[in-house]
N, C-alpha and C. Protein backbone atom coordinates (compact mmCIF):
# COMPACT_ATOMS: atom_id res chain seq x y z
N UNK A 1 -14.92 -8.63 10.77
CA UNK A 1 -15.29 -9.62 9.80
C UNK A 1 -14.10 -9.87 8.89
N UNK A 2 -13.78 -11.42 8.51
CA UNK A 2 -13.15 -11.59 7.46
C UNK A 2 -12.99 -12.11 6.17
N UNK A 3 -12.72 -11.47 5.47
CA UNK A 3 -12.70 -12.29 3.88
C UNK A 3 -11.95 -12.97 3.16
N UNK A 4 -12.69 -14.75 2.78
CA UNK A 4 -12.26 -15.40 2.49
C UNK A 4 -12.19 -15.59 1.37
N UNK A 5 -11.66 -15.83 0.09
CA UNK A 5 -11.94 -16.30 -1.31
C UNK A 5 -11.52 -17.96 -1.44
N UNK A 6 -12.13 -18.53 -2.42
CA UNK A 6 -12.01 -19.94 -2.62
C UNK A 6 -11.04 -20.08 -3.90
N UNK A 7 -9.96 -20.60 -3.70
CA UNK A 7 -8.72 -20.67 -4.26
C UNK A 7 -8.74 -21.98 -5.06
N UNK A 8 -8.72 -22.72 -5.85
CA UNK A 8 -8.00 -24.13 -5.93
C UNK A 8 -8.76 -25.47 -5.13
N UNK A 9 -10.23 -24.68 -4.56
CA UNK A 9 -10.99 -25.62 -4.01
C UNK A 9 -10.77 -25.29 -2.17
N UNK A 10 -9.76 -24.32 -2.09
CA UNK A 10 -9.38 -24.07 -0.99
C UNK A 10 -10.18 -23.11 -0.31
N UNK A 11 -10.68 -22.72 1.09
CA UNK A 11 -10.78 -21.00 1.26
C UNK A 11 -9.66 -20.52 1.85
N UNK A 12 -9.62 -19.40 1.26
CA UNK A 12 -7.55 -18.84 1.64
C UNK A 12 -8.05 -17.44 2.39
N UNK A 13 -7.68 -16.80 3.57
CA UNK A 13 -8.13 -15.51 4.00
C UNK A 13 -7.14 -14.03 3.02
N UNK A 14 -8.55 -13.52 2.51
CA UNK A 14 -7.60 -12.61 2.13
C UNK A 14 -7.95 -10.90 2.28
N UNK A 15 -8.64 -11.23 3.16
CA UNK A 15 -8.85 -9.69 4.11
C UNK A 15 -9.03 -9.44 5.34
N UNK A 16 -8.83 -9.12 6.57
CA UNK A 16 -9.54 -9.04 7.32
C UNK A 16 -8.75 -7.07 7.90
N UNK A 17 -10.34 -7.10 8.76
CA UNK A 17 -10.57 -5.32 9.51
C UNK A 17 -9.09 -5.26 10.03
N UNK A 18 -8.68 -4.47 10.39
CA UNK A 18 -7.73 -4.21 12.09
C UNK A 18 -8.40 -4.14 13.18
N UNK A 19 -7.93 -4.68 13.90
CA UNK A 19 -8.26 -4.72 15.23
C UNK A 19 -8.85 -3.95 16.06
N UNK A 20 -9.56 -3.48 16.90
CA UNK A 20 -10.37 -2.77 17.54
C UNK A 20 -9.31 -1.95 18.48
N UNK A 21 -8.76 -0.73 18.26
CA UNK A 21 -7.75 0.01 18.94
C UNK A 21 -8.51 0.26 20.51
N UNK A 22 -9.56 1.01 20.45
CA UNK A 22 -10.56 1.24 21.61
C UNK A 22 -11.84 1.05 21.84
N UNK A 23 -12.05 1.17 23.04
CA UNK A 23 -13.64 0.60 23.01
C UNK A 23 -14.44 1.16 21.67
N UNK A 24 -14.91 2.13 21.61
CA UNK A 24 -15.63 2.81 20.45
C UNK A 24 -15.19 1.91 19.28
N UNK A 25 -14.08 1.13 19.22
CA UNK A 25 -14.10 0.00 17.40
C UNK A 25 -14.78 -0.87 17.51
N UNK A 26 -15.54 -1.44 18.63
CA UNK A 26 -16.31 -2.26 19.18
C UNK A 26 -17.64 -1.81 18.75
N UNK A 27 -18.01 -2.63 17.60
CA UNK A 27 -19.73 -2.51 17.33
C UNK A 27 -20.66 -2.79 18.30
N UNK A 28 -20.42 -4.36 19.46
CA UNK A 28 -21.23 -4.36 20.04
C UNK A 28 -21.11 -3.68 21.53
N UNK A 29 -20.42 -2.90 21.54
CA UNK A 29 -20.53 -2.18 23.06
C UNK A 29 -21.25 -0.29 22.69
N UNK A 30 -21.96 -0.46 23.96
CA UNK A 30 -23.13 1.03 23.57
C UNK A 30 -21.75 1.71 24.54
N UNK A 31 -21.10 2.75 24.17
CA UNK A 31 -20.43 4.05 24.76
C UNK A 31 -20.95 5.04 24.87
N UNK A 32 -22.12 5.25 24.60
CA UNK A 32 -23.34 6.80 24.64
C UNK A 32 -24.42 6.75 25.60
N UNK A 33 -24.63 5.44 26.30
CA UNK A 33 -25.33 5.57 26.96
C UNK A 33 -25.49 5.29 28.10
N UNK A 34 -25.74 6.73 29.48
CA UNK A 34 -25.49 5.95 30.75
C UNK A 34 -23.92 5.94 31.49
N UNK A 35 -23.27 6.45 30.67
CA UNK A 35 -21.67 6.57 30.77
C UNK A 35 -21.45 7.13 32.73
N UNK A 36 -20.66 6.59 33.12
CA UNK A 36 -20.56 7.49 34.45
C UNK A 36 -19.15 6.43 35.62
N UNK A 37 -18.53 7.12 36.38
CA UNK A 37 -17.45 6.44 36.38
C UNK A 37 -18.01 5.41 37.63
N UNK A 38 -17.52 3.58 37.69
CA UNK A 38 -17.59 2.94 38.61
C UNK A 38 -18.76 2.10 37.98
N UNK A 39 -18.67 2.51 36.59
CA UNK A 39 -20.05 1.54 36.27
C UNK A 39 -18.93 0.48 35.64
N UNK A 40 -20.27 -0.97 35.79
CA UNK A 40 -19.41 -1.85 34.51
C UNK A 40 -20.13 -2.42 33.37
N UNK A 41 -20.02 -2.87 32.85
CA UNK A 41 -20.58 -3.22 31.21
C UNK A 41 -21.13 -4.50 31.58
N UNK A 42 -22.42 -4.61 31.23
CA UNK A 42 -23.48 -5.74 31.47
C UNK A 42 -24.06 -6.25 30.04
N UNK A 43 -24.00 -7.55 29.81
CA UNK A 43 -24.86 -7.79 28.14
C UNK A 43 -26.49 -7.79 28.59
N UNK A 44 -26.20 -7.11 27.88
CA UNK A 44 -27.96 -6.81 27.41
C UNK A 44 -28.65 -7.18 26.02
N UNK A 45 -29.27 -8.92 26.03
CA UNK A 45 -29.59 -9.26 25.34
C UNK A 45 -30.74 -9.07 24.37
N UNK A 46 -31.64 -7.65 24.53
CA UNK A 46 -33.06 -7.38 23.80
C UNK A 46 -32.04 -6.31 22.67
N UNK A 47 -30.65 -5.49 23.20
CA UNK A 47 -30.48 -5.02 22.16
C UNK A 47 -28.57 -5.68 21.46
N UNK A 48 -28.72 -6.70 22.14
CA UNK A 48 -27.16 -7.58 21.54
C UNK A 48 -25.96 -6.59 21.79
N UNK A 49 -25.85 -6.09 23.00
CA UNK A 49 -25.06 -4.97 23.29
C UNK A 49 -24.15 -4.96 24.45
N UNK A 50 -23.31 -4.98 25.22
CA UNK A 50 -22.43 -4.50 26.17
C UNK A 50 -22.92 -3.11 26.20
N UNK A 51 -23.62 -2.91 27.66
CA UNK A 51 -23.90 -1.50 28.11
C UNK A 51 -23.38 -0.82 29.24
N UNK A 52 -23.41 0.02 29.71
CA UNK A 52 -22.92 0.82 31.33
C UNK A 52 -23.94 0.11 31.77
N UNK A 53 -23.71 -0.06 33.26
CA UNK A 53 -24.64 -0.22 34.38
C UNK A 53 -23.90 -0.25 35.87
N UNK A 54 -24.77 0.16 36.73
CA UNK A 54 -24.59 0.06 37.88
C UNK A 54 -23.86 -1.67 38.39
N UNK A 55 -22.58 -1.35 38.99
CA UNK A 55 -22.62 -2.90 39.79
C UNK A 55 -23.50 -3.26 40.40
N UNK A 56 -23.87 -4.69 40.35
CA UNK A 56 -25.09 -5.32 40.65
C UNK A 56 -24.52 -5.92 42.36
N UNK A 57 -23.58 -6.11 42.56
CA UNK A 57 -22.95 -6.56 44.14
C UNK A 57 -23.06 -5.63 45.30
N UNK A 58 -23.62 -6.09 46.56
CA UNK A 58 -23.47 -4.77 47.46
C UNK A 58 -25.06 -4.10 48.12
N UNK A 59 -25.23 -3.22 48.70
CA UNK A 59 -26.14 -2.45 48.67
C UNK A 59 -26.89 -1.85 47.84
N UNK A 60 -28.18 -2.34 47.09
CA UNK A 60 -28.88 -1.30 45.72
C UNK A 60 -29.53 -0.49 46.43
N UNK A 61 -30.16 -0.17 47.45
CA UNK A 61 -31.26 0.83 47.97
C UNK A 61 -31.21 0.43 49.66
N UNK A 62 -31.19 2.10 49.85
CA UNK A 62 -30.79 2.07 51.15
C UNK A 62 -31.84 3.50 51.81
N UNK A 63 -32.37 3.26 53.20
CA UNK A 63 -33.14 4.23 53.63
C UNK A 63 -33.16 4.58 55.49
N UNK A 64 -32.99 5.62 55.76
CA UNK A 64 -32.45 5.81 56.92
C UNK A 64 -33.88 6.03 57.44
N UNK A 65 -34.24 5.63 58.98
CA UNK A 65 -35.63 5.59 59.62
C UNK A 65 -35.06 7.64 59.45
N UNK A 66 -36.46 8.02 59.77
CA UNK A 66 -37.57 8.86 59.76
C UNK A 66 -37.47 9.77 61.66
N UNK A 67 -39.19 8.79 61.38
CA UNK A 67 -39.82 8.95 62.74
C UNK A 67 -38.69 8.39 63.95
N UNK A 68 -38.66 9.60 65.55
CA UNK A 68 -38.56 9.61 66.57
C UNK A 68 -39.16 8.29 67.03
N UNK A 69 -40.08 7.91 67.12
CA UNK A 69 -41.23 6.97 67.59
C UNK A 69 -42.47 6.55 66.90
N UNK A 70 -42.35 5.64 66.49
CA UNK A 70 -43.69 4.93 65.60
C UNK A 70 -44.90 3.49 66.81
N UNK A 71 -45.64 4.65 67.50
CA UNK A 71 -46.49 3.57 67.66
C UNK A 71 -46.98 2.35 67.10
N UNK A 72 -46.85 1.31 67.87
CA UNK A 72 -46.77 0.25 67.28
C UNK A 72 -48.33 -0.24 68.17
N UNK A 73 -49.43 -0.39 67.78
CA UNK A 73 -51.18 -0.57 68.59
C UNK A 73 -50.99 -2.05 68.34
N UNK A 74 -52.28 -2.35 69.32
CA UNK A 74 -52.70 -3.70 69.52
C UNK A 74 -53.58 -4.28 68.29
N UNK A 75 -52.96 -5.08 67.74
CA UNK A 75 -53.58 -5.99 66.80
C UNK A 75 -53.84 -5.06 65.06
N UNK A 76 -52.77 -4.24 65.14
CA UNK A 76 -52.99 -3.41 63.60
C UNK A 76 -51.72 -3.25 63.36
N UNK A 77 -51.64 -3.76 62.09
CA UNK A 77 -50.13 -3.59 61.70
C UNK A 77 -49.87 -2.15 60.96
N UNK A 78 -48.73 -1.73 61.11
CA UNK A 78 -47.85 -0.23 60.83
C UNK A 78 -47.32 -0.47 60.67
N UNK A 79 -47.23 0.48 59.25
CA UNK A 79 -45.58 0.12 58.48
C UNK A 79 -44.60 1.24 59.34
N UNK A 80 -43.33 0.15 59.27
CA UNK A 80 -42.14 1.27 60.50
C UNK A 80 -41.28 1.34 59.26
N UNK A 81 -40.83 0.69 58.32
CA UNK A 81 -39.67 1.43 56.97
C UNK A 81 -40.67 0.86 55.48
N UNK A 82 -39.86 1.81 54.57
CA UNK A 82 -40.36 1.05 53.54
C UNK A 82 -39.09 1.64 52.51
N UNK A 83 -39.02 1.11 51.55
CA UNK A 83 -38.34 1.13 50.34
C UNK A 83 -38.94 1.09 48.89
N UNK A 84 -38.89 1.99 47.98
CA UNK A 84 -39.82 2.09 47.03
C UNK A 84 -38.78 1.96 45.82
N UNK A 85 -39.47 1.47 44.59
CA UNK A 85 -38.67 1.38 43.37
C UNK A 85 -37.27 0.94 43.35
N UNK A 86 -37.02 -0.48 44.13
CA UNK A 86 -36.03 -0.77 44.19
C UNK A 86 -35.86 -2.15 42.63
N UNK A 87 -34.94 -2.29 42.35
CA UNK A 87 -34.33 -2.65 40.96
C UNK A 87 -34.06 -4.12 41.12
N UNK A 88 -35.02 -5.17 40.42
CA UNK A 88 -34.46 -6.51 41.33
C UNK A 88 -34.21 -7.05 39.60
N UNK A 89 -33.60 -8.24 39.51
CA UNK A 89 -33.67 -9.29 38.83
C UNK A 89 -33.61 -10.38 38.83
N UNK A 90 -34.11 -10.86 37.56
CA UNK A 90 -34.49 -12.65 37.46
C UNK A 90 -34.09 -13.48 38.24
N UNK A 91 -33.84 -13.93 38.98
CA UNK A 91 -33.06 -15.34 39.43
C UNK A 91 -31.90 -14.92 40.00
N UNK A 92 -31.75 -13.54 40.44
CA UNK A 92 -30.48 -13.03 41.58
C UNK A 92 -31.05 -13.33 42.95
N UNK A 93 -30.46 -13.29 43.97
CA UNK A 93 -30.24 -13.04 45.18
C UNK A 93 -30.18 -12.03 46.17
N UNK A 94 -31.48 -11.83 46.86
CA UNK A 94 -30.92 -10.01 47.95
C UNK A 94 -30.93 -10.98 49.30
N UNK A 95 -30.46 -10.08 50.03
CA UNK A 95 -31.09 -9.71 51.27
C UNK A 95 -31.47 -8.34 51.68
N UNK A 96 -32.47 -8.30 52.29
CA UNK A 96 -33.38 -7.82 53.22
C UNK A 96 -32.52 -7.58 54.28
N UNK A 97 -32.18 -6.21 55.01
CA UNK A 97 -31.87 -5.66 56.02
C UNK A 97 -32.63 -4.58 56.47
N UNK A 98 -33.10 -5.10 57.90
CA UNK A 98 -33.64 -3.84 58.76
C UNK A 98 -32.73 -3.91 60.55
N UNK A 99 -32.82 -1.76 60.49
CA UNK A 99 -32.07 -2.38 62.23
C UNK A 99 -33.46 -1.16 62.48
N UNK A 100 -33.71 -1.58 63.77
CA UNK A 100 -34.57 -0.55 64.79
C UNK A 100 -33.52 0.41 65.86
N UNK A 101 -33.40 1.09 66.03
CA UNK A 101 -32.70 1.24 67.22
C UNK A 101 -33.38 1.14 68.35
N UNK A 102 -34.38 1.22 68.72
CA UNK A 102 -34.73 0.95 69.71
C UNK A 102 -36.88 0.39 69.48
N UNK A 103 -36.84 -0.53 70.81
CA UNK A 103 -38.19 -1.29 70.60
C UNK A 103 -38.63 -0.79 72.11
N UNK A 104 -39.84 -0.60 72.52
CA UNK A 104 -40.44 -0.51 74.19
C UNK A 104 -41.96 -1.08 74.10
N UNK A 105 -42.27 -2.18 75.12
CA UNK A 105 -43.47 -2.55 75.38
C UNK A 105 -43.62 -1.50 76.07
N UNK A 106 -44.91 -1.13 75.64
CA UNK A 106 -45.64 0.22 76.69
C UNK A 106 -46.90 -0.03 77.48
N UNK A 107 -47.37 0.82 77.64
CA UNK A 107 -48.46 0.62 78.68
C UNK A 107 -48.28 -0.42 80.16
N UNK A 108 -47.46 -0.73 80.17
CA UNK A 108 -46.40 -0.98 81.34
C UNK A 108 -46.65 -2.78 81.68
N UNK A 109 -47.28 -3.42 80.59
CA UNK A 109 -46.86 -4.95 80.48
C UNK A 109 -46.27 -5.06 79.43
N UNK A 110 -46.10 -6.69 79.21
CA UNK A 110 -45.04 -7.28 78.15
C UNK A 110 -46.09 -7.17 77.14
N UNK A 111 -45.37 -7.37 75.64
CA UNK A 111 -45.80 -7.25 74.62
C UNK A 111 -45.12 -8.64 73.51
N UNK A 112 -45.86 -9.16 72.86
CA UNK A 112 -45.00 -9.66 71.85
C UNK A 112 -45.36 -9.06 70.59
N UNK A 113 -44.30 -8.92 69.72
CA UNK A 113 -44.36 -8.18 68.24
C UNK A 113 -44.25 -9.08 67.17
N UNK A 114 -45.08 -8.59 66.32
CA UNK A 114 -44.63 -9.91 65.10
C UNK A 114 -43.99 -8.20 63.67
N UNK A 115 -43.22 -9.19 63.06
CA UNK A 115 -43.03 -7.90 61.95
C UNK A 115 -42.63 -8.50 60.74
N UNK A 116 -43.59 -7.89 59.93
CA UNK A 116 -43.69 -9.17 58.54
C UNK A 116 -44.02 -8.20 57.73
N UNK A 117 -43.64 -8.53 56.25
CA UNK A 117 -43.87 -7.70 55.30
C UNK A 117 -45.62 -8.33 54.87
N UNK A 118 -46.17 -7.16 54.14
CA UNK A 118 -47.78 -7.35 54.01
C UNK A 118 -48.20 -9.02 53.58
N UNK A 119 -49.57 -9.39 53.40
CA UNK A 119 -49.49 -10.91 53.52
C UNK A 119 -48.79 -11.02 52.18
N UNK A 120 -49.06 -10.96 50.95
CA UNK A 120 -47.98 -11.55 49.63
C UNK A 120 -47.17 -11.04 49.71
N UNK A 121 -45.99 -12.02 49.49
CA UNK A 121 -44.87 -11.21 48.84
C UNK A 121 -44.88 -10.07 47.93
N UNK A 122 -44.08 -8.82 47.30
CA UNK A 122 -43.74 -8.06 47.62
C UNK A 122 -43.43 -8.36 45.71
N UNK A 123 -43.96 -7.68 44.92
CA UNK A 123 -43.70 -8.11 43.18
C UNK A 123 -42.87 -8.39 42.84
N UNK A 124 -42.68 -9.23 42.43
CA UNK A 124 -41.15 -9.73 41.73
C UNK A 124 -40.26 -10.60 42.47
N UNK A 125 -40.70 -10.94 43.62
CA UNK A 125 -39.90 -11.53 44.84
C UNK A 125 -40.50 -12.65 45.51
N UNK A 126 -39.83 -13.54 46.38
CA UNK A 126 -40.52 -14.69 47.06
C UNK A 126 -40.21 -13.76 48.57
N UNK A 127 -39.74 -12.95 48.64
CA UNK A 127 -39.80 -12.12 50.37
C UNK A 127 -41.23 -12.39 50.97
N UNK A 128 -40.61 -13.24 52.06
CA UNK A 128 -41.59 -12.92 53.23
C UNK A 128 -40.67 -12.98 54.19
N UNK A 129 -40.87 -11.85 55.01
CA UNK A 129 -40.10 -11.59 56.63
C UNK A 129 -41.33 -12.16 57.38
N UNK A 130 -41.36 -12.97 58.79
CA UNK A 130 -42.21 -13.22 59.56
C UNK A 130 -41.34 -12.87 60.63
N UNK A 131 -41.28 -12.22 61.23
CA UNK A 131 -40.45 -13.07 62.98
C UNK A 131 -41.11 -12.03 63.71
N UNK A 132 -41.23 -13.00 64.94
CA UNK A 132 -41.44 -12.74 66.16
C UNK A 132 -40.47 -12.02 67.52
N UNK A 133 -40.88 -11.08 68.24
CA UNK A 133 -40.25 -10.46 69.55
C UNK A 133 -41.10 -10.60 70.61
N UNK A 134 -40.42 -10.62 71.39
CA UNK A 134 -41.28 -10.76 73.11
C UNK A 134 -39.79 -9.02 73.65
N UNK A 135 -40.63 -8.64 74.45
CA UNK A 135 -40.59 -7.49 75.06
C UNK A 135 -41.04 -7.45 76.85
N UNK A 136 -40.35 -7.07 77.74
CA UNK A 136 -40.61 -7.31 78.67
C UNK A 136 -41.72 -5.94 79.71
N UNK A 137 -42.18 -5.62 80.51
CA UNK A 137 -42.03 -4.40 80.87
C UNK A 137 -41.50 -3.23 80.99
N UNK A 138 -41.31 -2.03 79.92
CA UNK A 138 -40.29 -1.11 80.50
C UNK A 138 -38.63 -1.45 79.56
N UNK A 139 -39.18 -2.72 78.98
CA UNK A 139 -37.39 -2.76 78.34
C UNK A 139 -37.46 -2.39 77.05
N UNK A 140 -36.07 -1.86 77.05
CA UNK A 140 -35.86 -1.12 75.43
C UNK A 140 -34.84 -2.19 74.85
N UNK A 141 -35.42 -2.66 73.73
CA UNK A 141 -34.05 -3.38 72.68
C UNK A 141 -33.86 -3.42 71.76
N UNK A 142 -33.15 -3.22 70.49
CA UNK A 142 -32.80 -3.13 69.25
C UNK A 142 -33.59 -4.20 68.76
N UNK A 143 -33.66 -3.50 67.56
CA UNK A 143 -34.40 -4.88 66.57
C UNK A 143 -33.52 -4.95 65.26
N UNK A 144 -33.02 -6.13 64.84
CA UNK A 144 -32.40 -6.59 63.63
C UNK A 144 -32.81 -7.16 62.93
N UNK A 145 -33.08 -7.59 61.99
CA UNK A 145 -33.72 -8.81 60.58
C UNK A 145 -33.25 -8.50 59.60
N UNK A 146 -32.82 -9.64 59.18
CA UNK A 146 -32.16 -10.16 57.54
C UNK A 146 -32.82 -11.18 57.11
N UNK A 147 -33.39 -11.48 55.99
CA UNK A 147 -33.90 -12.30 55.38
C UNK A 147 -33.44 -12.18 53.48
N UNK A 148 -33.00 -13.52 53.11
CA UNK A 148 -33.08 -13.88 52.30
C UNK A 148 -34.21 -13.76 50.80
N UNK A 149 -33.92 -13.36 49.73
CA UNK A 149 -35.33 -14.03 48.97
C UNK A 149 -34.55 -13.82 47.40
N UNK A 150 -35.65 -13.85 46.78
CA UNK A 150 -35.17 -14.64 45.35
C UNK A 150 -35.72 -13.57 44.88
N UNK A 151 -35.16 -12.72 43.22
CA UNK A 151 -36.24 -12.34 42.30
C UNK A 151 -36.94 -13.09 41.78
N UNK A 152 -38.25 -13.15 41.47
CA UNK A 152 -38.65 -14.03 40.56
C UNK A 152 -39.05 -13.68 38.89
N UNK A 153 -39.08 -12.14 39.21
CA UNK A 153 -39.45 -11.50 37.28
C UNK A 153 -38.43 -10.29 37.78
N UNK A 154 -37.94 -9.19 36.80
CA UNK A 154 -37.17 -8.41 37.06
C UNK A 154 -37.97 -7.43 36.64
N UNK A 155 -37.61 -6.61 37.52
CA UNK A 155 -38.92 -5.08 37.42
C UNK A 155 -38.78 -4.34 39.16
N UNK A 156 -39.58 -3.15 39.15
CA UNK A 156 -39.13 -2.80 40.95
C UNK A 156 -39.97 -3.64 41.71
N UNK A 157 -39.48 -3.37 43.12
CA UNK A 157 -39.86 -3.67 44.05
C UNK A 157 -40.03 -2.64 45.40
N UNK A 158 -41.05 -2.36 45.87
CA UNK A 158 -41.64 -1.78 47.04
C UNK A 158 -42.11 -3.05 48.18
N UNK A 159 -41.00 -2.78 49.19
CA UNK A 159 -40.70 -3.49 50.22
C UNK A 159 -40.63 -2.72 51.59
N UNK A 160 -42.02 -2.84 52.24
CA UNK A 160 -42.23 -2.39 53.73
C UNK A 160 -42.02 -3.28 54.71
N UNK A 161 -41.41 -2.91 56.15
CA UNK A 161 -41.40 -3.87 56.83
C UNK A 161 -42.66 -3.22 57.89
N UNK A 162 -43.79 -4.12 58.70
CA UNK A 162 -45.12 -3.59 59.06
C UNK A 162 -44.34 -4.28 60.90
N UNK A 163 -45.06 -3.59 61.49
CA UNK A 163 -44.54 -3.86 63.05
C UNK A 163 -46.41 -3.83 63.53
N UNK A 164 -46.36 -5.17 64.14
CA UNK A 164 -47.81 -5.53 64.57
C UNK A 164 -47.51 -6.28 65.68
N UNK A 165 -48.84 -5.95 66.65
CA UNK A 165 -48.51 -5.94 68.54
C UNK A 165 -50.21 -6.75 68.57
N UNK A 166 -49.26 -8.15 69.58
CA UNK A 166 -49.98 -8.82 70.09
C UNK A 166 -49.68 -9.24 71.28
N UNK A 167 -50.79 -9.12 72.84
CA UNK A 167 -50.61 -9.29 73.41
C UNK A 167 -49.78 -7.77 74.52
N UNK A 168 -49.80 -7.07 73.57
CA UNK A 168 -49.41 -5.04 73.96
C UNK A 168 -49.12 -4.61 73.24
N UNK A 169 -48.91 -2.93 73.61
CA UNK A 169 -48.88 -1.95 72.45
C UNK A 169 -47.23 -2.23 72.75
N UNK A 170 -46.52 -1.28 71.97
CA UNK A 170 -44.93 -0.68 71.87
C UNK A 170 -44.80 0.40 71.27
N UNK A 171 -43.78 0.66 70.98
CA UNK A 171 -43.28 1.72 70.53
C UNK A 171 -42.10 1.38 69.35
N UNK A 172 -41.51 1.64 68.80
CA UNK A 172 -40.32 1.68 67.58
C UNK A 172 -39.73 2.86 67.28
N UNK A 173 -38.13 3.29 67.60
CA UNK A 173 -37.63 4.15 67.33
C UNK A 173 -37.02 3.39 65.89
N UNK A 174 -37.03 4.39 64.47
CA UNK A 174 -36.20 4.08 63.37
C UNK A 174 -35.46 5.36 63.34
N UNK A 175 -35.32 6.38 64.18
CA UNK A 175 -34.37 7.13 64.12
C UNK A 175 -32.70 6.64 64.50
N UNK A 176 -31.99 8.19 63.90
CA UNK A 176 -30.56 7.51 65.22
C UNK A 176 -30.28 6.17 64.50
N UNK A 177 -29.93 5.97 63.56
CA UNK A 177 -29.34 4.80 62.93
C UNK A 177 -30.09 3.44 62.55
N UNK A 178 -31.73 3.74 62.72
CA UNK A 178 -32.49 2.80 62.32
C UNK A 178 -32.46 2.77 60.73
N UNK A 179 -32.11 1.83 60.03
CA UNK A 179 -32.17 1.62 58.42
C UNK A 179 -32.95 0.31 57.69
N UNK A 180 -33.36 0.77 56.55
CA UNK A 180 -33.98 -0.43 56.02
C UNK A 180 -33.26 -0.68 54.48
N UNK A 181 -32.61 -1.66 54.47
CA UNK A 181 -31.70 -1.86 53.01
C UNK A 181 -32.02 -2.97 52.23
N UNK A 182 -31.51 -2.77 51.22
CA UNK A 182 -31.77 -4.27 50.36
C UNK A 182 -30.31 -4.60 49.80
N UNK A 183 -29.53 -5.81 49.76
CA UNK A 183 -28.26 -6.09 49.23
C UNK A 183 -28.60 -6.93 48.24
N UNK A 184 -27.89 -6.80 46.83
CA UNK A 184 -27.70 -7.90 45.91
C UNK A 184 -26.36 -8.94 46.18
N UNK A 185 -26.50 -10.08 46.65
CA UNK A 185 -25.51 -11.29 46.78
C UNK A 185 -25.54 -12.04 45.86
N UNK A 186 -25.66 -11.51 44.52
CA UNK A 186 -25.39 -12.24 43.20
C UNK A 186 -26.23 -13.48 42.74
N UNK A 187 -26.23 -14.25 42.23
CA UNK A 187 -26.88 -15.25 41.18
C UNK A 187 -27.27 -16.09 42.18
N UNK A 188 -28.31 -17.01 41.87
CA UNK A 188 -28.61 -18.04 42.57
C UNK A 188 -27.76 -19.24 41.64
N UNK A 189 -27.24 -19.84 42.45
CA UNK A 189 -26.04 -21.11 42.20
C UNK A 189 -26.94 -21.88 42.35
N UNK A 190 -27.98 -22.19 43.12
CA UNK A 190 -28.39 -23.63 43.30
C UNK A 190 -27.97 -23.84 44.35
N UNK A 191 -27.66 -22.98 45.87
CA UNK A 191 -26.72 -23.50 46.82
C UNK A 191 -27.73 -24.35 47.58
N UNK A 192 -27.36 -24.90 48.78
CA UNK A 192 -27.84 -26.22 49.32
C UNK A 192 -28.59 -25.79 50.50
């Protein structure tokens, strides 16, 4: 802050602080809280502050499959990953990543799979995964999906992906490098 006095009708400066040598001369940055190295300073407008936080770019929550084999039955959906208390906000951008390592129609015809997250979206989010697989007799194939979605309020998010069989049963390996992730790709721009 600086101080001015009124001179001759004039205001003339005739004080001001020194300069902020290090962070800590900085009133509005919090240094006590959350401190940890690789973080960066985010404004946080409920307390008018520059705080630590996690980079928001990249991978926020990440989960390695489990189960050897997750039966996948006729006409009932099963959840094959899920992700709990993941950290979204307002009007950012994720994607949704899942890999299977391996898929098998069983019972020895074809199968088609649908794999969609439960019918509403998922709190805080416009996520809906829908897509469809066809599976042949006897064949094994990876499964991949990325999908797009929006926060819409900022708060967590618990995001399952459900594997449901129509037309045959299967099987789903999420072992062995099967993962289910969520990436933040930054702000929504308005892109086209």
């Amino acid at each position: 802050m600086s101080l001015y006095v009124k001179r001759s009708g004039a205001w003339q400066l005739v004080g001001q602080p020194p300069p902020a040598q290090v962070i800590n001369d900085l009133t509005d940055v919090d240094t006590t809280t959350g401190l940890a190295d690789g973080r960066n300073l985010i404004w946080d407008a409920g307390s008018t502050q520059w705080r630590p936080a996690e980079p928001r770019i990249g991978i926020i929550a990440y989960k390695r499959g489990a189960a050897s084999a997750i039966s996948i039955p006729l006409s009932t959906a099963v959840p094959l990953l899920t992700l709990t208390s993941v950290p979204v906000l307002t009007g950012r951008l994720y994607q949704f990543d899942v890999f299977l390592r391996a898929i098998q129609a069983s019972g020895g015809g074809s199968a088609f799979y649908m794999y969609v997250t439960p019918a509403n979206p998922p709190a805080n989010t416009d996520l809906v995964v829908d897509a469809y697989a066809y599976w042949a007799p006897g064949q094994y194939m990876p499964g991949d999906f990325h999908q797009l979605f929006k926060a819409t309020a900022t708060g967590n998010v618990t995001v399952t992906l459900n594997g449901y069989g129509f037309g045959g049963a299967g099987l789903a390996w999420t072992d062995g490098g099967g993962y289910i992730a969520i990436r933040d790709i930054g702000p929504d721009r308005g892109g086209q």
